[in-house]
Protein backbone atom coordinates (compact mmCIF):
# COMPACT_ATOMS: atom_id res chain seq x y z
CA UNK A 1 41.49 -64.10 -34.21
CA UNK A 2 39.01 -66.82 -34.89
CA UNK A 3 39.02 -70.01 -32.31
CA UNK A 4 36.77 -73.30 -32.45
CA UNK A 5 35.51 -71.11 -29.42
CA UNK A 6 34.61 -68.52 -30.73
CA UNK A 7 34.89 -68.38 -34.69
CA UNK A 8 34.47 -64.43 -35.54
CA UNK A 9 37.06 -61.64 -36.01
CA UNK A 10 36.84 -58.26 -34.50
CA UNK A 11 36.05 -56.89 -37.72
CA UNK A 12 33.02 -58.94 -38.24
CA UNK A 13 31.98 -57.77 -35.15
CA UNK A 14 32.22 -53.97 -35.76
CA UNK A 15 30.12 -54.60 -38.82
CA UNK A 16 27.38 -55.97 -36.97
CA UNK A 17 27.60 -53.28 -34.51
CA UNK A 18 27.27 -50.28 -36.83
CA UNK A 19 24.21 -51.78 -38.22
CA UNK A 20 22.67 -52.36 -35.49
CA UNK A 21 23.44 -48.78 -33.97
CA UNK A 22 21.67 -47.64 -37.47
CA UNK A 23 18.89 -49.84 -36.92
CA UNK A 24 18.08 -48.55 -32.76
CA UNK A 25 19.76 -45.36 -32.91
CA UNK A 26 22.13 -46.05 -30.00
CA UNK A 27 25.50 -47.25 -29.80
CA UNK A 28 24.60 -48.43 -26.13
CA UNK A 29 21.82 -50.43 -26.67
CA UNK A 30 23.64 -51.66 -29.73
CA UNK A 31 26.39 -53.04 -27.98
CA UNK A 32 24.27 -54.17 -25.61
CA UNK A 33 22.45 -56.36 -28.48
CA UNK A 34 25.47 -57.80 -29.84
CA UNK A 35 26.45 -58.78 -26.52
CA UNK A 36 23.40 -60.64 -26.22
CA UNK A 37 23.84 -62.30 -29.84
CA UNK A 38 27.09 -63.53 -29.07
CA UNK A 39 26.40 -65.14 -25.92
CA UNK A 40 22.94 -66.72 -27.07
CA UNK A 41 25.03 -67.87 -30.30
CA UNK A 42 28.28 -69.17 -28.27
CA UNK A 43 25.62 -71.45 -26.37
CA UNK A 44 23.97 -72.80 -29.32
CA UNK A 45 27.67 -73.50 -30.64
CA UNK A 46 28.53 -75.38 -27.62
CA UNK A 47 25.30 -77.25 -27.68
CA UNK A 48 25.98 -77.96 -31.08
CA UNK A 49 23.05 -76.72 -32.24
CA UNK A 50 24.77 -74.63 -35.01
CA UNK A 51 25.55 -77.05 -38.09
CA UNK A 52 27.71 -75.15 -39.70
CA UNK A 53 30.32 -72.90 -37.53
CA UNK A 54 31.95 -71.42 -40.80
CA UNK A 55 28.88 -69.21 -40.88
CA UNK A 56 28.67 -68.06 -37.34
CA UNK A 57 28.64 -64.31 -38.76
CA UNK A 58 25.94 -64.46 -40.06
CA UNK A 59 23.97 -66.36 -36.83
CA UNK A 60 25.46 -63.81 -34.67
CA UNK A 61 23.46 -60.82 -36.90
CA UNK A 62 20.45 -62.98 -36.66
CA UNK A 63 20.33 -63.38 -33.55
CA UNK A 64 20.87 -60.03 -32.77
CA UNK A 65 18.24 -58.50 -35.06
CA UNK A 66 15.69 -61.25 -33.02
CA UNK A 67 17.15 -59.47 -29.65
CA UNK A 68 16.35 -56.30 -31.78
CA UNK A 69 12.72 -56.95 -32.34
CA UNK A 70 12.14 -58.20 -28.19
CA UNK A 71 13.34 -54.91 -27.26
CA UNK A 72 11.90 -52.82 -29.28
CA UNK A 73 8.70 -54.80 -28.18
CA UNK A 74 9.54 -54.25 -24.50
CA UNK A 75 10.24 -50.83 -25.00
CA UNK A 76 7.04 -50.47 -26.50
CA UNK A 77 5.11 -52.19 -23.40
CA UNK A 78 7.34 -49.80 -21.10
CA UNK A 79 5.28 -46.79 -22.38
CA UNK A 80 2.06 -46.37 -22.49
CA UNK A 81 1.19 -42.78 -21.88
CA UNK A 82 2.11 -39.77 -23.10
CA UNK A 83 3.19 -38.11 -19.29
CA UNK A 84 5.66 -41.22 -19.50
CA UNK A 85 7.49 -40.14 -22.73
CA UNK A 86 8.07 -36.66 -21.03
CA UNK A 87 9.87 -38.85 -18.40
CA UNK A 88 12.12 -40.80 -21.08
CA UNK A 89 16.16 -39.35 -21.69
CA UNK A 90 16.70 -38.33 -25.24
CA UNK A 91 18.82 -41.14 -26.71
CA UNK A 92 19.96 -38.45 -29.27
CA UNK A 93 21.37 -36.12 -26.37
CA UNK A 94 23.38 -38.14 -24.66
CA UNK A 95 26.36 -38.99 -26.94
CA UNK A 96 27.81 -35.53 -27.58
CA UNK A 97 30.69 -37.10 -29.66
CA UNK A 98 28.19 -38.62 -32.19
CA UNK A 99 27.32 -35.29 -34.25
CA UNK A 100 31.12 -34.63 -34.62
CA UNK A 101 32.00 -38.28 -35.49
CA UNK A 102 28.99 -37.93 -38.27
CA UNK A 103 30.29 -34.52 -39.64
CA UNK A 104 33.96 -35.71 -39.65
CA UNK A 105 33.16 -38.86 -41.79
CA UNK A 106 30.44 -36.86 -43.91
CA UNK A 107 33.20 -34.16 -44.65
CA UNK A 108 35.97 -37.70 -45.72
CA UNK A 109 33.41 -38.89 -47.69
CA UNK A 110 32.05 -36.27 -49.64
CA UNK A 111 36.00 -35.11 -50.61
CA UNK A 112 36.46 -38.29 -51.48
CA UNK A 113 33.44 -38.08 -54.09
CA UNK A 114 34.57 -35.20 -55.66
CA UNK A 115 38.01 -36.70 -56.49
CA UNK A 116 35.63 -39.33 -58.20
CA UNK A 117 37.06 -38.79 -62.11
CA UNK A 118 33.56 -39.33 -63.70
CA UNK A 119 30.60 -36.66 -62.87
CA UNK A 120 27.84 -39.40 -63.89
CA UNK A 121 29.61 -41.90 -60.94
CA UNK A 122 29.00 -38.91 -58.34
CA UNK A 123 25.69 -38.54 -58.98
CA UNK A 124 24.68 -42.18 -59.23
CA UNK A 125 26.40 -42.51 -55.90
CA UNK A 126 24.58 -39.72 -54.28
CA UNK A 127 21.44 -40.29 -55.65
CA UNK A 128 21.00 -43.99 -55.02
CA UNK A 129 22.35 -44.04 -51.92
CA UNK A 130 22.79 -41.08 -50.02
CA UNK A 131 19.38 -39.77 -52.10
CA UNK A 132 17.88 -43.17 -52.08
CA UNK A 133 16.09 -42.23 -55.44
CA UNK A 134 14.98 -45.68 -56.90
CA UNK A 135 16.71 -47.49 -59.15
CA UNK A 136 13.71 -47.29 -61.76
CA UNK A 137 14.21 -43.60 -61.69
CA UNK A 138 17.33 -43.12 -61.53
CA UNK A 139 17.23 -45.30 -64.75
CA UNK A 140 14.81 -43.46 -66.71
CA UNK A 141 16.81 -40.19 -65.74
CA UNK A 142 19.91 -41.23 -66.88
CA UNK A 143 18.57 -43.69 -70.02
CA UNK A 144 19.84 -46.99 -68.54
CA UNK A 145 18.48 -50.19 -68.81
CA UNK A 146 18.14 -52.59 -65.45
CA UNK A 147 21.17 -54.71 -66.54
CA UNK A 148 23.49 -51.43 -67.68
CA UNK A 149 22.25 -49.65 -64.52
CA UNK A 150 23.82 -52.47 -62.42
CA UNK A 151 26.84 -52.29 -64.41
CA UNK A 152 27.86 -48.97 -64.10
CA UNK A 153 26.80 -48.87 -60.31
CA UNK A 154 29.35 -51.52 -59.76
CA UNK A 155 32.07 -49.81 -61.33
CA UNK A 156 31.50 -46.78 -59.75
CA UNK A 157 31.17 -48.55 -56.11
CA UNK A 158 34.34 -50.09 -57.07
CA UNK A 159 36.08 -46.87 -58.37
CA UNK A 160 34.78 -44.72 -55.01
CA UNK A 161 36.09 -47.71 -53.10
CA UNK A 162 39.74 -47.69 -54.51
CA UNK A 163 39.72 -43.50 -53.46
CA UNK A 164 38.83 -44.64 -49.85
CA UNK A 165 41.06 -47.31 -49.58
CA UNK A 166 43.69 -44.80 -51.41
CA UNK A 167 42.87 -42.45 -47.91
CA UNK A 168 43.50 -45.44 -45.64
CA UNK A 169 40.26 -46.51 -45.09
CA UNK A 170 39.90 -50.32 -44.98
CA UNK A 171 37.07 -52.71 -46.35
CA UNK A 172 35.50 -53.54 -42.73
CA UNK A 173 35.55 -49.26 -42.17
CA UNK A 174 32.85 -48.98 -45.39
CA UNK A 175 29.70 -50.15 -43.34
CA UNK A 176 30.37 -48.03 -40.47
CA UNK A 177 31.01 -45.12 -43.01
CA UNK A 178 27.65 -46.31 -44.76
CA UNK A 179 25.81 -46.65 -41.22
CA UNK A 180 27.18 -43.06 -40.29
CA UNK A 181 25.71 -41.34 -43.19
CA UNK A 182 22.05 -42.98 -43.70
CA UNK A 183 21.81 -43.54 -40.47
């Protein structure tokens, strides 16, 4: 629910989150961040220092990729020898549910390609953005001009979309799925 308060949905929210997880590799810090954002942005509301509140999304990812940047700064400063990175917890180790989550969602989503009708929409998809081979490439490769290239990438977002909305998955669940995988 959206208020004068506090004009974002939940789903805006989770958005933000999973790219900022991608972005520091830690759903605690992550949350952390966006915790952060929305408090430094509520303020600035309040103070009515944000002109236009319609757009408070998009402040609120700002602001959290500038809380981003200070602490990966301060982390930085915190180490400055290599006995003190022996000292440091694996971030990776300590959320045992993550590789499962990963493998679950890379299992929905590559099923979900294969049911894609068209063979040249599966690889496009893969390659572009689960290969992140370059669009120049990718166009020489498969003979398609800039303009065409954009064309039939569209339509086949759009098609792999429909087959994950067809397995229940809603629009606001596509960036976490996204954030999951190249992450």
């Amino acid at each position: 629910m959206t208020s004068p308060e506090f004009p974002l949905r939940k789903e805006d929210l989770a958005g933000i989150r999973a790219q900022l997880e991608r972005k520091c590799g830690n759903a605690a810090v992550a949350e952390d961040l966006l915790s952060e954002a929305i408090e430094t942005s509520l303020l600035k509301l309040r103070e009515g220092k944000i002109e236009r509140p319609e757009q408070m999304i998009g402040y609120v990812y700002r602001v959290a990729l500038n809380h981003l940047r200070n602490f990966r700064r301060r982390d930085k400063a915190g180490v400055s020898s290599a006995e003190a990175l022996e000292t440091l917890e694996d971030e990776k180790t300590t959320d045992v549910a993550a590789p499962i989550d990963h493998a679950r969602w890379a299992r929905v989503v590559m099923d979900v390609l294969k049911e894609l009708p068209a063979a040249r929409d599966r690889e496009l998809l893969v390659s572009f953005y689960l290969g992140e081979e370059e669009k120049d490439s990718l166009c020489l490769r498969l003979g398609l001009d800039e303009q065409h290239f954009n064309r039939v990438i569209h339509r086949a977002r759009e098609r792999f979309r429909s087959l994950l909305e067809g397995h229940g998955l809603k629009r606001n669940d596509f960036l976490c799925l996204a954030a999951l995988l190249v992450g």
